[in-house]
C-alpha atoms as a PDB file:
ATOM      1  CA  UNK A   1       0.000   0.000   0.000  1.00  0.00           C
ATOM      2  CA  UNK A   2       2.821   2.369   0.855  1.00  0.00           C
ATOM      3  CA  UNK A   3       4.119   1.596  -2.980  1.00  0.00           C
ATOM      4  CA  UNK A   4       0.752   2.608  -4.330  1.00  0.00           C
ATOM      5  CA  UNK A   5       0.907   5.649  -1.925  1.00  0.00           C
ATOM      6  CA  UNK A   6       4.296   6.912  -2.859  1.00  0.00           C
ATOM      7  CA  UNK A   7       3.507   6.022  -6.807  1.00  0.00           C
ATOM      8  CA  UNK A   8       0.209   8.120  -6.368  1.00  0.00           C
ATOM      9  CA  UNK A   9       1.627  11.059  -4.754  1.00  0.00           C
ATOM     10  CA  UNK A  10       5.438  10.988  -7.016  1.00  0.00           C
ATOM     11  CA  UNK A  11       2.626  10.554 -10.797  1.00  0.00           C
ATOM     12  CA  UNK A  12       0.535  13.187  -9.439  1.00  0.00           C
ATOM     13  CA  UNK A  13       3.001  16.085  -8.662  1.00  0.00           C
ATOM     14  CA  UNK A  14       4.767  15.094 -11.987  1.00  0.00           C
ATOM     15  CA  UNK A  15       1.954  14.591 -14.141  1.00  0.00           C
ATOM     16  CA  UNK A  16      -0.223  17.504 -12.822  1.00  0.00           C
ATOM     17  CA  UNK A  17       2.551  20.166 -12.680  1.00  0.00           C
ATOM     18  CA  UNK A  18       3.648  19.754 -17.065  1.00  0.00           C
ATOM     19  CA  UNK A  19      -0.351  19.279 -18.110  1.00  0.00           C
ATOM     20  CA  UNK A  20      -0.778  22.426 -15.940  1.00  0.00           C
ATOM     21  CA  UNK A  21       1.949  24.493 -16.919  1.00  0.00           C
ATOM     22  CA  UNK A  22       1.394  24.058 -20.320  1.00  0.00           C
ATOM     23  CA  UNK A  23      -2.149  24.322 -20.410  1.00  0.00           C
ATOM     24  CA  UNK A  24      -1.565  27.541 -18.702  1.00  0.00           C
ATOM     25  CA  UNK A  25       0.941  28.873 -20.884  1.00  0.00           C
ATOM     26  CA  UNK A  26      -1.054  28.296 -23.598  1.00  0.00           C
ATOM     27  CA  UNK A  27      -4.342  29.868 -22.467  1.00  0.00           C
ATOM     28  CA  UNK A  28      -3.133  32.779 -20.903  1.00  0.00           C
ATOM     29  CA  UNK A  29       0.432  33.272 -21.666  1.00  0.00           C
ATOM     30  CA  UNK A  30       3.525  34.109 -19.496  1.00  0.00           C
ATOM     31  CA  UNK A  31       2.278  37.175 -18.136  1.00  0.00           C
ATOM     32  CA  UNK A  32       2.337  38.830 -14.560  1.00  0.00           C
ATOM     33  CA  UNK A  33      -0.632  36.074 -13.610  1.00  0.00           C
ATOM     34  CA  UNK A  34       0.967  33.106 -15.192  1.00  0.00           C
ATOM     35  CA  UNK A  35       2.412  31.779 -11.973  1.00  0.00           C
ATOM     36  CA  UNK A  36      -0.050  32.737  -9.274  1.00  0.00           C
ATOM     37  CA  UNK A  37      -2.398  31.060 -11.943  1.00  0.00           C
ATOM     38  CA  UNK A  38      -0.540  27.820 -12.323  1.00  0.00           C
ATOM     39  CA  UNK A  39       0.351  27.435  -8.758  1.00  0.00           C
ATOM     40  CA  UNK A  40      -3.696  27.407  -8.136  1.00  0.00           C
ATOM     41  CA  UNK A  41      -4.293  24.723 -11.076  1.00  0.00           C
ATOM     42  CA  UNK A  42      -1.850  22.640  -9.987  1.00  0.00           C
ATOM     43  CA  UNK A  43      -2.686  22.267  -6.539  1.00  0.00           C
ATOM     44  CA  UNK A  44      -6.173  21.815  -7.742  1.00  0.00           C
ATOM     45  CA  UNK A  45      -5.178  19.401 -10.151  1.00  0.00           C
ATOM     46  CA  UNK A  46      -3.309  17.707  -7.642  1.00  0.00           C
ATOM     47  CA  UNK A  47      -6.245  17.348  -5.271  1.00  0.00           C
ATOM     48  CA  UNK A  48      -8.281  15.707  -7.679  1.00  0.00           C
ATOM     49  CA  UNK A  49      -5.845  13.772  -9.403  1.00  0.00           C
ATOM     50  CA  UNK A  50      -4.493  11.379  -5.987  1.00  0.00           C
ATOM     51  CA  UNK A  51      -7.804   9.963  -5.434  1.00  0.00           C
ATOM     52  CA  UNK A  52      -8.404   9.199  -8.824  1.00  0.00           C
ATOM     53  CA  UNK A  53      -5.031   7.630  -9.257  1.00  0.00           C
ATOM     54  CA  UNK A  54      -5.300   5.829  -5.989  1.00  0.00           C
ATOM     55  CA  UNK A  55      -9.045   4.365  -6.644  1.00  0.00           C
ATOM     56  CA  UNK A  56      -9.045   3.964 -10.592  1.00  0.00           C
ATOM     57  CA  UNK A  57      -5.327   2.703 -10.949  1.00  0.00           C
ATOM     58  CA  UNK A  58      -5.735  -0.529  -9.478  1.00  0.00           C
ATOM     59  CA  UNK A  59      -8.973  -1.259 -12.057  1.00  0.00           C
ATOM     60  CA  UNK A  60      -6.541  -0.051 -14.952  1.00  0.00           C
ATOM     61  CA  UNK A  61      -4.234  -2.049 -14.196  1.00  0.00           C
ATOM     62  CA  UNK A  62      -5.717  -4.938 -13.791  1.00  0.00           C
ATOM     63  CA  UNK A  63      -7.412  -4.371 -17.658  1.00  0.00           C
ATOM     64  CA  UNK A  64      -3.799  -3.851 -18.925  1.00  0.00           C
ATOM     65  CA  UNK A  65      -2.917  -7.302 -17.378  1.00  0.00           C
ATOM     66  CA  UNK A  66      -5.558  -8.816 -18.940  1.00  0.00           C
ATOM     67  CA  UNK A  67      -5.382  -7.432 -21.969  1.00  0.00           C
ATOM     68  CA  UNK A  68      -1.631  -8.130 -22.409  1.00  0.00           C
ATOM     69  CA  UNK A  69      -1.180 -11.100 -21.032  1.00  0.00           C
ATOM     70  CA  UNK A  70       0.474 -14.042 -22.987  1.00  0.00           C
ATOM     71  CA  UNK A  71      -1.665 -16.555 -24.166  1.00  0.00           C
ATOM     72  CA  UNK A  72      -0.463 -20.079 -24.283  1.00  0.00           C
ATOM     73  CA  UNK A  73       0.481 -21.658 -27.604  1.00  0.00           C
ATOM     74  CA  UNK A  74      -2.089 -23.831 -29.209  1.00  0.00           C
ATOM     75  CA  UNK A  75      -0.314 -27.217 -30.262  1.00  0.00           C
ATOM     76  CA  UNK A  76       0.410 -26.579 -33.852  1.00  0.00           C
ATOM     77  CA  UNK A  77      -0.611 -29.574 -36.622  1.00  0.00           C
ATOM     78  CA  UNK A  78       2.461 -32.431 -36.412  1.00  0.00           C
ATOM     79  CA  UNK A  79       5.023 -32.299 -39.202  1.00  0.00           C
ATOM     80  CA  UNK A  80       4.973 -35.772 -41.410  1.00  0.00           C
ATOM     81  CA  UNK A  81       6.861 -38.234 -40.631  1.00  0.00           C
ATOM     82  CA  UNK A  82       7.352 -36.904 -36.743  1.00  0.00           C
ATOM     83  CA  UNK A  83       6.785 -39.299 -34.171  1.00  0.00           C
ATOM     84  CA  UNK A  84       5.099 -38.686 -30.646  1.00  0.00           C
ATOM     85  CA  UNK A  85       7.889 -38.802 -27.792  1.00  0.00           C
ATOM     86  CA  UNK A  86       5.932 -41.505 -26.274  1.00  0.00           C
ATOM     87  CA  UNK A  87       5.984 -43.617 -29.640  1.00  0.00           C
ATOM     88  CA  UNK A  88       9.606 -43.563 -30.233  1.00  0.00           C
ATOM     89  CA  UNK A  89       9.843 -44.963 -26.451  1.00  0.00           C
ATOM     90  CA  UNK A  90       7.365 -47.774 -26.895  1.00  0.00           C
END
């Protein structure tokens, strides 16, 4: 849980601070505001963004694992002239 925790709170401060800034920047510009402006966004942004990491990341996870994970092989046809393992032993 701590893992999750630390992995919430490290995504979050990363993830919220460039969408901010450069959402910012672009909408208003670098002016005298910019910073005040992007300070309040971010910490915003940060509020909302923990929970959702903490309570949707588990469920998003757990669709990437299932949607990536490795199938096994399907027993392809036998080449002519092969024999079984148990044949040859027979």
């Amino acid at each position: 849980m701590k893992r999750r925790i630390a992995f919430a709170v490290l995504m979050g401060v990363i993830t919220t601070g460039i969408i901010s800034f450069t959402l910012i920047g672009i909408n208003l510009g670098f002016t005298e505001k910019f910073l005040a402006t992007w300070l309040r966004s971010w910490l915003t942004a940060y509020a909302v963004v923990i929970p959702a990491i903490l309570l949707i990341g588990p469920r998003v996870q757990a669709l990437v694992d299932h949607l990536l994970a490795e199938k096994p092989a399907a027993p392809g046809p036998v080449p002519a002239g092969a024999e079984d393992e148990t044949q040859r032993r027979g």
